[in-house]
N, C-alpha and C. Protein backbone atom coordinates (compact mmCIF):
# COMPACT_ATOMS: atom_id res chain seq x y z
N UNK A 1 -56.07 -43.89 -57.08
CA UNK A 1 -55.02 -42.90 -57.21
C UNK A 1 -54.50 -42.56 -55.81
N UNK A 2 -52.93 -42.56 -55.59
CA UNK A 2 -52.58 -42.01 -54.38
C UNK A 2 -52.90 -40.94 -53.79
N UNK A 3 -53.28 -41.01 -52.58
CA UNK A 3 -53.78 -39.75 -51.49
C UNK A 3 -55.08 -39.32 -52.21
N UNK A 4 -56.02 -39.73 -52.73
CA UNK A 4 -57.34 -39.43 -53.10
C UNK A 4 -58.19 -40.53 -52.27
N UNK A 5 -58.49 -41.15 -51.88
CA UNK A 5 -59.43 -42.06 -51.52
C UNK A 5 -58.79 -42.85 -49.90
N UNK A 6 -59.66 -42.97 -49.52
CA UNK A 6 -59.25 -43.51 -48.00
C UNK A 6 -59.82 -45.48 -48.27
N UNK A 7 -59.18 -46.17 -47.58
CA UNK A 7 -59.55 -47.36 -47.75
C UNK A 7 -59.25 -48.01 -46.28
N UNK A 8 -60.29 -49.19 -46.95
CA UNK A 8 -60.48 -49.97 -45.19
C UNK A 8 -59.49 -51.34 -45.34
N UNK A 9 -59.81 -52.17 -44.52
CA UNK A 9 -59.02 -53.30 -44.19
C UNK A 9 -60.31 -53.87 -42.91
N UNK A 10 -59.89 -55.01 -42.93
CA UNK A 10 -60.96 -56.26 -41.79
C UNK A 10 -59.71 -56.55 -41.15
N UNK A 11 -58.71 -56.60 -41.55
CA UNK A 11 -57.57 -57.17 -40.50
C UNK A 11 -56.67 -56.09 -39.54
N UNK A 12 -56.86 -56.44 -38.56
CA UNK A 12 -56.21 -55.54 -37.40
C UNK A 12 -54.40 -55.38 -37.58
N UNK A 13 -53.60 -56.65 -38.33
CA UNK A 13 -52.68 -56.84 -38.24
C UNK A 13 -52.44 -55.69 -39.44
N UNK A 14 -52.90 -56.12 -40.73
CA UNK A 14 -52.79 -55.01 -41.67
C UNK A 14 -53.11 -53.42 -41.36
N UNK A 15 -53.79 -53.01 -40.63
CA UNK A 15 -54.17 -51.91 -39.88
C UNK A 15 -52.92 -51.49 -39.12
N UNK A 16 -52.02 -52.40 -38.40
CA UNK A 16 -50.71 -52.20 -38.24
C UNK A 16 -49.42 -51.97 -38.98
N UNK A 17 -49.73 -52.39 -40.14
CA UNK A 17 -48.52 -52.35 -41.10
C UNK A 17 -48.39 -51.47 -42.13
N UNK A 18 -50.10 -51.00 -42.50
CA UNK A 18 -49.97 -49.94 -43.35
C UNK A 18 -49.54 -48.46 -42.79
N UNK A 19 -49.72 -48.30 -41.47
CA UNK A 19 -49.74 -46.49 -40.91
C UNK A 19 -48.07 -46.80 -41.07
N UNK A 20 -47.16 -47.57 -40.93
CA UNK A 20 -45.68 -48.14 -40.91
C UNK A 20 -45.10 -47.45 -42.16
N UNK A 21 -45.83 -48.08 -42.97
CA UNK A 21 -45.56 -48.06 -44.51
C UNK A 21 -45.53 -46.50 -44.94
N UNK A 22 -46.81 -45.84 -44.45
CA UNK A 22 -47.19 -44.49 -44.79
C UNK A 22 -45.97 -43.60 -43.99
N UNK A 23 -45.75 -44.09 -42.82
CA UNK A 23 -44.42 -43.19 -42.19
C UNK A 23 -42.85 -43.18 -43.07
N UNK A 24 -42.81 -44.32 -43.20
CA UNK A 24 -41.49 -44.47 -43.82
C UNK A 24 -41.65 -44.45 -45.38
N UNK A 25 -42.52 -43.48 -45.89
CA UNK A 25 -42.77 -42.79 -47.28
C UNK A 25 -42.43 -41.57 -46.81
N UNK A 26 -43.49 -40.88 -45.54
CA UNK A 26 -43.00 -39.77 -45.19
C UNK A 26 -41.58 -39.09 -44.91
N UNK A 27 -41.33 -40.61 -44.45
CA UNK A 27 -39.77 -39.72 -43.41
C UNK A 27 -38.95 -39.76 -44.79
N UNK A 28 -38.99 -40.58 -45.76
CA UNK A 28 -38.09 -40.47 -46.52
C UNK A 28 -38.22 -39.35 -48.07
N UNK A 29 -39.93 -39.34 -47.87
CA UNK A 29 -40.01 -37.72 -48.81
C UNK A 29 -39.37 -36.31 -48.29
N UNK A 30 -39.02 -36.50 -47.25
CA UNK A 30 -38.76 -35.46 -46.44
C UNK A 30 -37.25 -35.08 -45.63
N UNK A 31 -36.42 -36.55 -46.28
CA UNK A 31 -34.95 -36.54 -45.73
C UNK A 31 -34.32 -36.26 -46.75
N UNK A 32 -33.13 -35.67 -46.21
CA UNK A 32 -31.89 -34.69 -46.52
C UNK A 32 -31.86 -35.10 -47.95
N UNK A 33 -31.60 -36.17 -47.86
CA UNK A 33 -31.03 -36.77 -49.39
C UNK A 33 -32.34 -36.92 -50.47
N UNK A 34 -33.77 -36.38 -50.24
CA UNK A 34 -34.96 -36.22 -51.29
C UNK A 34 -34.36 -34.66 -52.34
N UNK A 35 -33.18 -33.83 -51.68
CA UNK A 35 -33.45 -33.07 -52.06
C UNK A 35 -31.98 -32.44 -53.07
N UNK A 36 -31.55 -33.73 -53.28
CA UNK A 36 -30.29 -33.66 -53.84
C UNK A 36 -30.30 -35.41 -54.75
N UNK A 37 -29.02 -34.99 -55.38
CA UNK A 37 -28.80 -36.68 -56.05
C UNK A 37 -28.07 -37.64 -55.19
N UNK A 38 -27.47 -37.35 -54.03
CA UNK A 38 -26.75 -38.10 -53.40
C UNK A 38 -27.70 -38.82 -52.23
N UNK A 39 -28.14 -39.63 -51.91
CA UNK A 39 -28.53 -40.98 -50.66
C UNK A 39 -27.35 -40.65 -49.83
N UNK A 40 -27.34 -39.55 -48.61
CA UNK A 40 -26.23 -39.86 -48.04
C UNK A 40 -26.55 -40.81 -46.87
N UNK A 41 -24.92 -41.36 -46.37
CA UNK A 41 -25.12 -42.63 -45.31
C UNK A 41 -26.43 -42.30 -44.41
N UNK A 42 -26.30 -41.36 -44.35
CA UNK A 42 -27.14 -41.25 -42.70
C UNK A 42 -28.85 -41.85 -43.13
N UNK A 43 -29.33 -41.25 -44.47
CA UNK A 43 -30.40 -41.89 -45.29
C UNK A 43 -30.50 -43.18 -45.49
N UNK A 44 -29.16 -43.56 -45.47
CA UNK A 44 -28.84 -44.99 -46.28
C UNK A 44 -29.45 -45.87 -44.56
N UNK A 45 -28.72 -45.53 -43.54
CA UNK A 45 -28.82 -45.88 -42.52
C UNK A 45 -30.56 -45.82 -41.74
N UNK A 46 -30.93 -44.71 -42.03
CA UNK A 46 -32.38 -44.95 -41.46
C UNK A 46 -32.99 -45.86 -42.59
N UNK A 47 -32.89 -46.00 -43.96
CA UNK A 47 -34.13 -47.00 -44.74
C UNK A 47 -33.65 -47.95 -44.36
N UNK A 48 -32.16 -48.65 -43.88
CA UNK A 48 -31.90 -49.93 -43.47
C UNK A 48 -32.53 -50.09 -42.54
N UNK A 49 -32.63 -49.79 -41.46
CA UNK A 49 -33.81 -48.99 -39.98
C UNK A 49 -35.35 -49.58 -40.34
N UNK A 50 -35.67 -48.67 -41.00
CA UNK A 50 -37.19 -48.53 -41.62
C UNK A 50 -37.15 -50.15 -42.42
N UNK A 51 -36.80 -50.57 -42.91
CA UNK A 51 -36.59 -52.06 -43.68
C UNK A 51 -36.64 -53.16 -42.80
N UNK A 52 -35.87 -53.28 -41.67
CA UNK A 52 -35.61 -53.96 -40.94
C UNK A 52 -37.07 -53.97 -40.05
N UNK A 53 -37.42 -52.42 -39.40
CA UNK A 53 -38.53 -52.69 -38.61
C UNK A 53 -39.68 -53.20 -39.23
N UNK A 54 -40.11 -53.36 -40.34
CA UNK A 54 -40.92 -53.43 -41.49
C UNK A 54 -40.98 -54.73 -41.30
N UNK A 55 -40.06 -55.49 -41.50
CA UNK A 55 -39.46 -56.73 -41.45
C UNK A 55 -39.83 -57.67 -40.37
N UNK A 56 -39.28 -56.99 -39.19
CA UNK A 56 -39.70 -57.25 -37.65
C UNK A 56 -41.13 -57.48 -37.19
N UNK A 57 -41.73 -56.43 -37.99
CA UNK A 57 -42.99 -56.05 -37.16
C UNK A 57 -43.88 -57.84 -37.73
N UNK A 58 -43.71 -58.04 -39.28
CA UNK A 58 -43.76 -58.67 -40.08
C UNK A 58 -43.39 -60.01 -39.10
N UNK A 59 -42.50 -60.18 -38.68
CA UNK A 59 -42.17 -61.48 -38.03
C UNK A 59 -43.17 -61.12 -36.81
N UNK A 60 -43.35 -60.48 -36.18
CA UNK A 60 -44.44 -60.26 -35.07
C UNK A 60 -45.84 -60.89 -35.17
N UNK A 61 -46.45 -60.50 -36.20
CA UNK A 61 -47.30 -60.58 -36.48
C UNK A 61 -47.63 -62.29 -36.87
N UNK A 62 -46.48 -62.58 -37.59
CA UNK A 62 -46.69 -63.29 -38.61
C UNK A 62 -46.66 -65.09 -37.47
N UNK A 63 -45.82 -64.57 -36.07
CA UNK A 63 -45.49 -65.05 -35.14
C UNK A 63 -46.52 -65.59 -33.47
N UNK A 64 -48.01 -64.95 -33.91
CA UNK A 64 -48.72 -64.55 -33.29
C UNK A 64 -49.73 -65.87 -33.62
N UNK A 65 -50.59 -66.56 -32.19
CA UNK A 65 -51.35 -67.51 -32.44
C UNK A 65 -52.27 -67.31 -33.63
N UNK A 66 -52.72 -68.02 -34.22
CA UNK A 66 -53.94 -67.53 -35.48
C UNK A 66 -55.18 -67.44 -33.95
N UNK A 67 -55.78 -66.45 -34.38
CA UNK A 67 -56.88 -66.03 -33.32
C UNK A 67 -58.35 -66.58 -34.08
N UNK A 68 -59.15 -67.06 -32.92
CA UNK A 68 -61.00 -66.99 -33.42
C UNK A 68 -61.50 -65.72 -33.26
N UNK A 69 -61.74 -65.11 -34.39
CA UNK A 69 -62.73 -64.08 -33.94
C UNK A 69 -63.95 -63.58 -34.42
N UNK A 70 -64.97 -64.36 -34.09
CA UNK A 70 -66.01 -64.83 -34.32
C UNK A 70 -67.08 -63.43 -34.36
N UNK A 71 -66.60 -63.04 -33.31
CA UNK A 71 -67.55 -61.73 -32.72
C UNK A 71 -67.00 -60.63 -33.30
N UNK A 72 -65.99 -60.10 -33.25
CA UNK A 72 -65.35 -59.27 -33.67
C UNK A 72 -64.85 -59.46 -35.75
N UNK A 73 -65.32 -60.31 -36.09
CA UNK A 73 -65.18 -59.74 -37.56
C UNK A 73 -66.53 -60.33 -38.00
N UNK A 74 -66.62 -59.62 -39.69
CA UNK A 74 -65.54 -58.87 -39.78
C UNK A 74 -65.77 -56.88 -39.10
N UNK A 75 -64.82 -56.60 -38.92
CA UNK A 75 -64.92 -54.94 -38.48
C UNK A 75 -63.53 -54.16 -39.38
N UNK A 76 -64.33 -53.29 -39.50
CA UNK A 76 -63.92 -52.70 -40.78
C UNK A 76 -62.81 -51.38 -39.97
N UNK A 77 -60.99 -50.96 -39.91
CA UNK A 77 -60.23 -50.22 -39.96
C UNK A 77 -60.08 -49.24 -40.75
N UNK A 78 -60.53 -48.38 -40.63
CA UNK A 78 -59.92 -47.36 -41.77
C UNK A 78 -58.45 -47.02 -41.86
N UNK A 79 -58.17 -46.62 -42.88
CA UNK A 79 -56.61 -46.26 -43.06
C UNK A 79 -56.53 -44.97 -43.77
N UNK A 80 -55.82 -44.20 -43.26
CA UNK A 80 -55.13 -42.65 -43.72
C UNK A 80 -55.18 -42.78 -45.18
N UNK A 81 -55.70 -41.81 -45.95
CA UNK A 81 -54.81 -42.02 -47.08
C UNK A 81 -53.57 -42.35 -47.66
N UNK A 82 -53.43 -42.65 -48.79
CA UNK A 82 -51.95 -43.15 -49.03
C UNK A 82 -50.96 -41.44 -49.17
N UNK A 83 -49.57 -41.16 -48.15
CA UNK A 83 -49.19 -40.09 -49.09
C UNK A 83 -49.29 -39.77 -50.13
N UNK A 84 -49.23 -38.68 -50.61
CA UNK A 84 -49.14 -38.21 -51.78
C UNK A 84 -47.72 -38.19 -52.27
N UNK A 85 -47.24 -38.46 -53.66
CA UNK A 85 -46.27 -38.88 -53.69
C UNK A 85 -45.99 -37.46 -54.46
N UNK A 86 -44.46 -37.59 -54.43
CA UNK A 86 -43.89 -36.44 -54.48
C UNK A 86 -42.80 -36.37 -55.26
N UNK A 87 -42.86 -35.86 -56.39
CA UNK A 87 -41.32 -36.16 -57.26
C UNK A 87 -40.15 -35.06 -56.81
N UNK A 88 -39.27 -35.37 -56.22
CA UNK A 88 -38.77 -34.85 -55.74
C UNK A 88 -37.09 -35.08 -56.25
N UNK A 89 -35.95 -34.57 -55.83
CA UNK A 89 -34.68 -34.34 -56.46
C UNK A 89 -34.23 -35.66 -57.19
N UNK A 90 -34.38 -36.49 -55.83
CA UNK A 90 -33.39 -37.79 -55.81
C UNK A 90 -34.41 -38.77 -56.74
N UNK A 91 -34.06 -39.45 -57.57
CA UNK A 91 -34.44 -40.72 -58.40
C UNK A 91 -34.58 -41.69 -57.34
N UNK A 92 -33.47 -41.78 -56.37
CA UNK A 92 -33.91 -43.01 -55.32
C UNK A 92 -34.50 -42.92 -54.66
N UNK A 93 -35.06 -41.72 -54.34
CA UNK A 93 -36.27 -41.95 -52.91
C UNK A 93 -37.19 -41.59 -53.62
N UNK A 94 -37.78 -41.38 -55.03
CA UNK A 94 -38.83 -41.50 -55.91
C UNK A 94 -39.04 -42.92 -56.19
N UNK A 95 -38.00 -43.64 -56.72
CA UNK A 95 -37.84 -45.20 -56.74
C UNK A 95 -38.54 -45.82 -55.48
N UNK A 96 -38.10 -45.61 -54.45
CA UNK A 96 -37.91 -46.53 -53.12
C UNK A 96 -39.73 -46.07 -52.85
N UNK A 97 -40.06 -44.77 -52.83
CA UNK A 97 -41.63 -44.52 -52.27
C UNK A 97 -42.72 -45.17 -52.91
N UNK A 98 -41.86 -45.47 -54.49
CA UNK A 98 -43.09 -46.01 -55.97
C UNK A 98 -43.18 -47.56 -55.24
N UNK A 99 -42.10 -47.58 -54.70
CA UNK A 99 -41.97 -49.86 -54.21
C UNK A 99 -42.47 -49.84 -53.00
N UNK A 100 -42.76 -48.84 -52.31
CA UNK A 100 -43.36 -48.21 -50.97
C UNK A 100 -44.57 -48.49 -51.41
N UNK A 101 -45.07 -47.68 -52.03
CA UNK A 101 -46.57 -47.65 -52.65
C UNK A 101 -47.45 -48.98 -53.24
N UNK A 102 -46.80 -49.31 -54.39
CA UNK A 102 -47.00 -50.85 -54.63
C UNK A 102 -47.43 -51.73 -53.33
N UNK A 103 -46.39 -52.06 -52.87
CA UNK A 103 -46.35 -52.81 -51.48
C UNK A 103 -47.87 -52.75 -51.01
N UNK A 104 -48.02 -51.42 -50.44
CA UNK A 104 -49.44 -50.71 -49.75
C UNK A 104 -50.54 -51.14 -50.46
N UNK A 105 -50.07 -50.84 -51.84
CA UNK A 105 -51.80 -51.40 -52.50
C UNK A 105 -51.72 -52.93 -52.59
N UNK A 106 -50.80 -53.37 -53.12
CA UNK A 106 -51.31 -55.03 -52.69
C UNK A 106 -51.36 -55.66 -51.42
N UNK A 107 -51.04 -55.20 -50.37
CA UNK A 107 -51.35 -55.57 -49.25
C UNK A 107 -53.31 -55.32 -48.85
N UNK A 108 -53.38 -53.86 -49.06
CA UNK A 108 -54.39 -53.34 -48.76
C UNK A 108 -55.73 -54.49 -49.42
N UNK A 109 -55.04 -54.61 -50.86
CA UNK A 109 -56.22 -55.30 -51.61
C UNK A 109 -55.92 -56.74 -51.66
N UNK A 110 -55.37 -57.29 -50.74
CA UNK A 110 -54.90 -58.81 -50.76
C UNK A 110 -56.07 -59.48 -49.96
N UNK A 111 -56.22 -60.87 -49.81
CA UNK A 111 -56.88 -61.59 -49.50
C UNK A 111 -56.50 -61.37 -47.94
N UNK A 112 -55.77 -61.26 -47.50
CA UNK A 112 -55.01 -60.84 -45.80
C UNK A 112 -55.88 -60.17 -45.28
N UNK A 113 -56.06 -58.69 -46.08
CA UNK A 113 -57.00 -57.88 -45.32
C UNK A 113 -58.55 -57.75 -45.56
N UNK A 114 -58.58 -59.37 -45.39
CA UNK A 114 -59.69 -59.50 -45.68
C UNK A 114 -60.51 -60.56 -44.50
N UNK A 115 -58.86 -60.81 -43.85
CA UNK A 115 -58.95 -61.96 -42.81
C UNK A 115 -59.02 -61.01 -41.47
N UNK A 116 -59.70 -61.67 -40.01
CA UNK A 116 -59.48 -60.54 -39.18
C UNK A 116 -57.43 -60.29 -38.36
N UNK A 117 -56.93 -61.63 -39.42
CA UNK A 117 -55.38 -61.33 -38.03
C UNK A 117 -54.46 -62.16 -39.18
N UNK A 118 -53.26 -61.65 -38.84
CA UNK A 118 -51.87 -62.66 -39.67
C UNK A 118 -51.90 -62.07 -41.05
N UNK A 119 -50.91 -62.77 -41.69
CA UNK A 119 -50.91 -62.78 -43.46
C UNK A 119 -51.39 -64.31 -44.01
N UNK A 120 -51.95 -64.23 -45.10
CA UNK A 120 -51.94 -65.63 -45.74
C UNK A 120 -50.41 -66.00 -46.02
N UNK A 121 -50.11 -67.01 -45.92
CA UNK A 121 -48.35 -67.43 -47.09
C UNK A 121 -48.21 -66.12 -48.47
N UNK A 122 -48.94 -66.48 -49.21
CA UNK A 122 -48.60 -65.73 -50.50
C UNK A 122 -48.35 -64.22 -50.12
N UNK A 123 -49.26 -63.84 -49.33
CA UNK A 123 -49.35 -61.93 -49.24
C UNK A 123 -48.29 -61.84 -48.40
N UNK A 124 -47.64 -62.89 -47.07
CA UNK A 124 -46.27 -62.27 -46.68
C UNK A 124 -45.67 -62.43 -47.23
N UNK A 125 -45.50 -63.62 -48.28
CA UNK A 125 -44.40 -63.70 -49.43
C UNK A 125 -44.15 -62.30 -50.09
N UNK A 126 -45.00 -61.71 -50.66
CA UNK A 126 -45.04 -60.67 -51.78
C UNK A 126 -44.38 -59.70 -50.81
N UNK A 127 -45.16 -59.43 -49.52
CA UNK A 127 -44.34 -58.36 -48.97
C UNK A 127 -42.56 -58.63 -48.52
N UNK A 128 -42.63 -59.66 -48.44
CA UNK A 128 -40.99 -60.00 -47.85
C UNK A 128 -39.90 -59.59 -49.10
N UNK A 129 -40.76 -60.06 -50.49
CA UNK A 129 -40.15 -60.36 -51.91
C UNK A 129 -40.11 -58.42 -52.16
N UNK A 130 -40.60 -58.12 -51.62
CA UNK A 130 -40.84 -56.54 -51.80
C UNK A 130 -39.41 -55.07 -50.31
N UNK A 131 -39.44 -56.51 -49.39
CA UNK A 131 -38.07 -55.50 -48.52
C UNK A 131 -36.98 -56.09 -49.26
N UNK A 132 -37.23 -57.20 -49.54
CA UNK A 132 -35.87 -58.23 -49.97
C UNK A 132 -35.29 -56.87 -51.07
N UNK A 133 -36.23 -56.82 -52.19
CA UNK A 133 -36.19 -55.61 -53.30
C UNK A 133 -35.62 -54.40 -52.78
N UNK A 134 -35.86 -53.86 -51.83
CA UNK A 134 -35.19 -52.76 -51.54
C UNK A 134 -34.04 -52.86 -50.59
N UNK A 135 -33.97 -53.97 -49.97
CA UNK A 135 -32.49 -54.03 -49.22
C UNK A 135 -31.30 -53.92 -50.88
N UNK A 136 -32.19 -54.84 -51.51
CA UNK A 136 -30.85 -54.89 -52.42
C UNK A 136 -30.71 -53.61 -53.47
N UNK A 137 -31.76 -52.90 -53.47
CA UNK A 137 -31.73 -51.79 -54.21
C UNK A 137 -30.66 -50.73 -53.20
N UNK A 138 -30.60 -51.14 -51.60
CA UNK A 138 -29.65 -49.77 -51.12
C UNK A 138 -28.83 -50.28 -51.02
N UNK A 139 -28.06 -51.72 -50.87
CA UNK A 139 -27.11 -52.05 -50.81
C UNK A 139 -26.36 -52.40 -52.01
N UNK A 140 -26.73 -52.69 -53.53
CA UNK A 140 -26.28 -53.01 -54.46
C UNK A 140 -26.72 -51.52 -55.66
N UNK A 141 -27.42 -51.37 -55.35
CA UNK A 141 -27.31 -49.76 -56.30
C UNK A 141 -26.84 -48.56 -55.46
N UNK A 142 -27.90 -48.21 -54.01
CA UNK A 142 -27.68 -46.78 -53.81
C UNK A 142 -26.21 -47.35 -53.04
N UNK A 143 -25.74 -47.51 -52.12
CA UNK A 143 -24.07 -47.72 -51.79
C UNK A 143 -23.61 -47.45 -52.96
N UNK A 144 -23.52 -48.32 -54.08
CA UNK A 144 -22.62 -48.53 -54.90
C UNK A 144 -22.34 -47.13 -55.58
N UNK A 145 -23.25 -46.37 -56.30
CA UNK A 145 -23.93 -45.29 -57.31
C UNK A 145 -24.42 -44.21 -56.96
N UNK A 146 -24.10 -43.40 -55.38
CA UNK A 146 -24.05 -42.29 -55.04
C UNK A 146 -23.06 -41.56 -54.60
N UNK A 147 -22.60 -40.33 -54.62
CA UNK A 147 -23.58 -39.15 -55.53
C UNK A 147 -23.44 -39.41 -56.61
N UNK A 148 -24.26 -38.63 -57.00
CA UNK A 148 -23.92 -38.66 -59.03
C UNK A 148 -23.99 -37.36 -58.75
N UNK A 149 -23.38 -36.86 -59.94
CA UNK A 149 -23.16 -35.15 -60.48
C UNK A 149 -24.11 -34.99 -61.69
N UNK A 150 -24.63 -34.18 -61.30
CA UNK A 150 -25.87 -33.87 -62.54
C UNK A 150 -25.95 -32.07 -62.11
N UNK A 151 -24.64 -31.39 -63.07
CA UNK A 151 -24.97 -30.41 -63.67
C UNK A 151 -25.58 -29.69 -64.08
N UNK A 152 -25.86 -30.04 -65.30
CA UNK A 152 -26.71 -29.47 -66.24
C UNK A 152 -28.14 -29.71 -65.98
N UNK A 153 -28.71 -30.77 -65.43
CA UNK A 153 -30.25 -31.17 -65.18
C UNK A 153 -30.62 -30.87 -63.95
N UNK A 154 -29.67 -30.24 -62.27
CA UNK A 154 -29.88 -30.12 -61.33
C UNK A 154 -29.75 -29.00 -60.78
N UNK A 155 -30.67 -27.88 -60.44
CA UNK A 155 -31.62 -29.20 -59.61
C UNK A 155 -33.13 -29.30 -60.49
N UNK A 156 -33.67 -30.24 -60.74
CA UNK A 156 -34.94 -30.56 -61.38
C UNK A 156 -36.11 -30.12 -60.90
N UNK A 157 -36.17 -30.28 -59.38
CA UNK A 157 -37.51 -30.27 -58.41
C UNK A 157 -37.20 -29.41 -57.59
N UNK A 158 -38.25 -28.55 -56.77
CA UNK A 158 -38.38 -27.54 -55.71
C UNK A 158 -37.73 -28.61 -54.18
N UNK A 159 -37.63 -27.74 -53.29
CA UNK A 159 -37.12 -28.23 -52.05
C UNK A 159 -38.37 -29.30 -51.15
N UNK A 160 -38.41 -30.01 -51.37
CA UNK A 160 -39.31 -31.08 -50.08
C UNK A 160 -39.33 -30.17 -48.90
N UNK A 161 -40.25 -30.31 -48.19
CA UNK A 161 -40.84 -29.69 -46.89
C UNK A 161 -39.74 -30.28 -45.62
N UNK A 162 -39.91 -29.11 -44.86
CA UNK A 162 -38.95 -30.17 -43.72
C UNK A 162 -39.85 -31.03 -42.69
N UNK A 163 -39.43 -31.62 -41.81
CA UNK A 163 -40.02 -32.28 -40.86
C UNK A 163 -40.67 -31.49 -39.86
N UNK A 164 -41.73 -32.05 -39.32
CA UNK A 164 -43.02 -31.90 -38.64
C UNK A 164 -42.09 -31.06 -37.36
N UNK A 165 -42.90 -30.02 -36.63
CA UNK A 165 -42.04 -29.60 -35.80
C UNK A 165 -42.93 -29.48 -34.58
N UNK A 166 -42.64 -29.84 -33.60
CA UNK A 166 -43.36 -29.79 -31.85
C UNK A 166 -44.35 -30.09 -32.61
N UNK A 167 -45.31 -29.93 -31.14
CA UNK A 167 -47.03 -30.78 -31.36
C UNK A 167 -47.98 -30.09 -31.45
């Protein structure tokens, strides 16, 4: 169950990609457009952001000699819990955090993080097959299909928290 249980990983690379994943759940439970029906641009513009670096980091990694590490695995990473997910105004950033989430658990429980470095083929497949999914979910639904006017049913949910403030 999300945000109940903490889980590990053997791979350092996955140890990199999940705290990623968990941010860009956050930033987007928590932007302008969680708290209304409209994805406005500026939203639209950071998940393209957040997608892309996702993406990047992904080619980084994926780009990186395969390493021996004989001595060093396996060693066990812990990882944050998963956010807690949050139903909040917008259908699309409930959508986008649920394909957020997914992502996280099959990565987490994939054969990858089980290795000490890289992705296998199949597990970067799934994750690539998984931004691919949401590029086209903001560019072919949310562009297309925001705002919507919802009257009578809005607003559904309490206000999302704002962002983290000083240190």
């Amino acid at each position: 169950m999300p945000g109940k249980e903490t889980k590990i990983t053997y791979n350092h690379d996955v140890a990199g990609i999940v705290p990623r994943m968990d941010r860009f759940t956050l930033e987007l439970q928590r932007c302008v457009s969680s708290s209304t029906s409209e994805f406005n641009q500026f939203d639209q513009t950071r998940l393209a952001t957040y997608l892309s670096a996702w993406s990047g980091y992904i080619d980084w990694v994926q780009n990186q000699p395969h390493l021996d590490l004989p001595e060093s695995h396996p060693r066990e990473y812990n990882l944050d819990n998963e956010p807690e997910m949050i139903d909040s105004e917008s259908e699309m950033v409930n959508d986008i955090c649920r394909i957020i989430s997914v992502a996280r658990c099959e990565l987490i429980n994939s054969q990858s993080s089980r290795m000490p470095a890289r992705l296998n083929q199949f597990d970067e497949m799934r994750l690539r097959s998984i931004i691919s999914k949401l590029e086209a979910f903001l560019n072919t639904y949310i562009a297309a299909h925001t705002p919507l006017d919802f009257p009578e049913s809005s607003p559904a949910a309490g206000m999302t928290l704002p962002g983290k403030t000083g240190v």
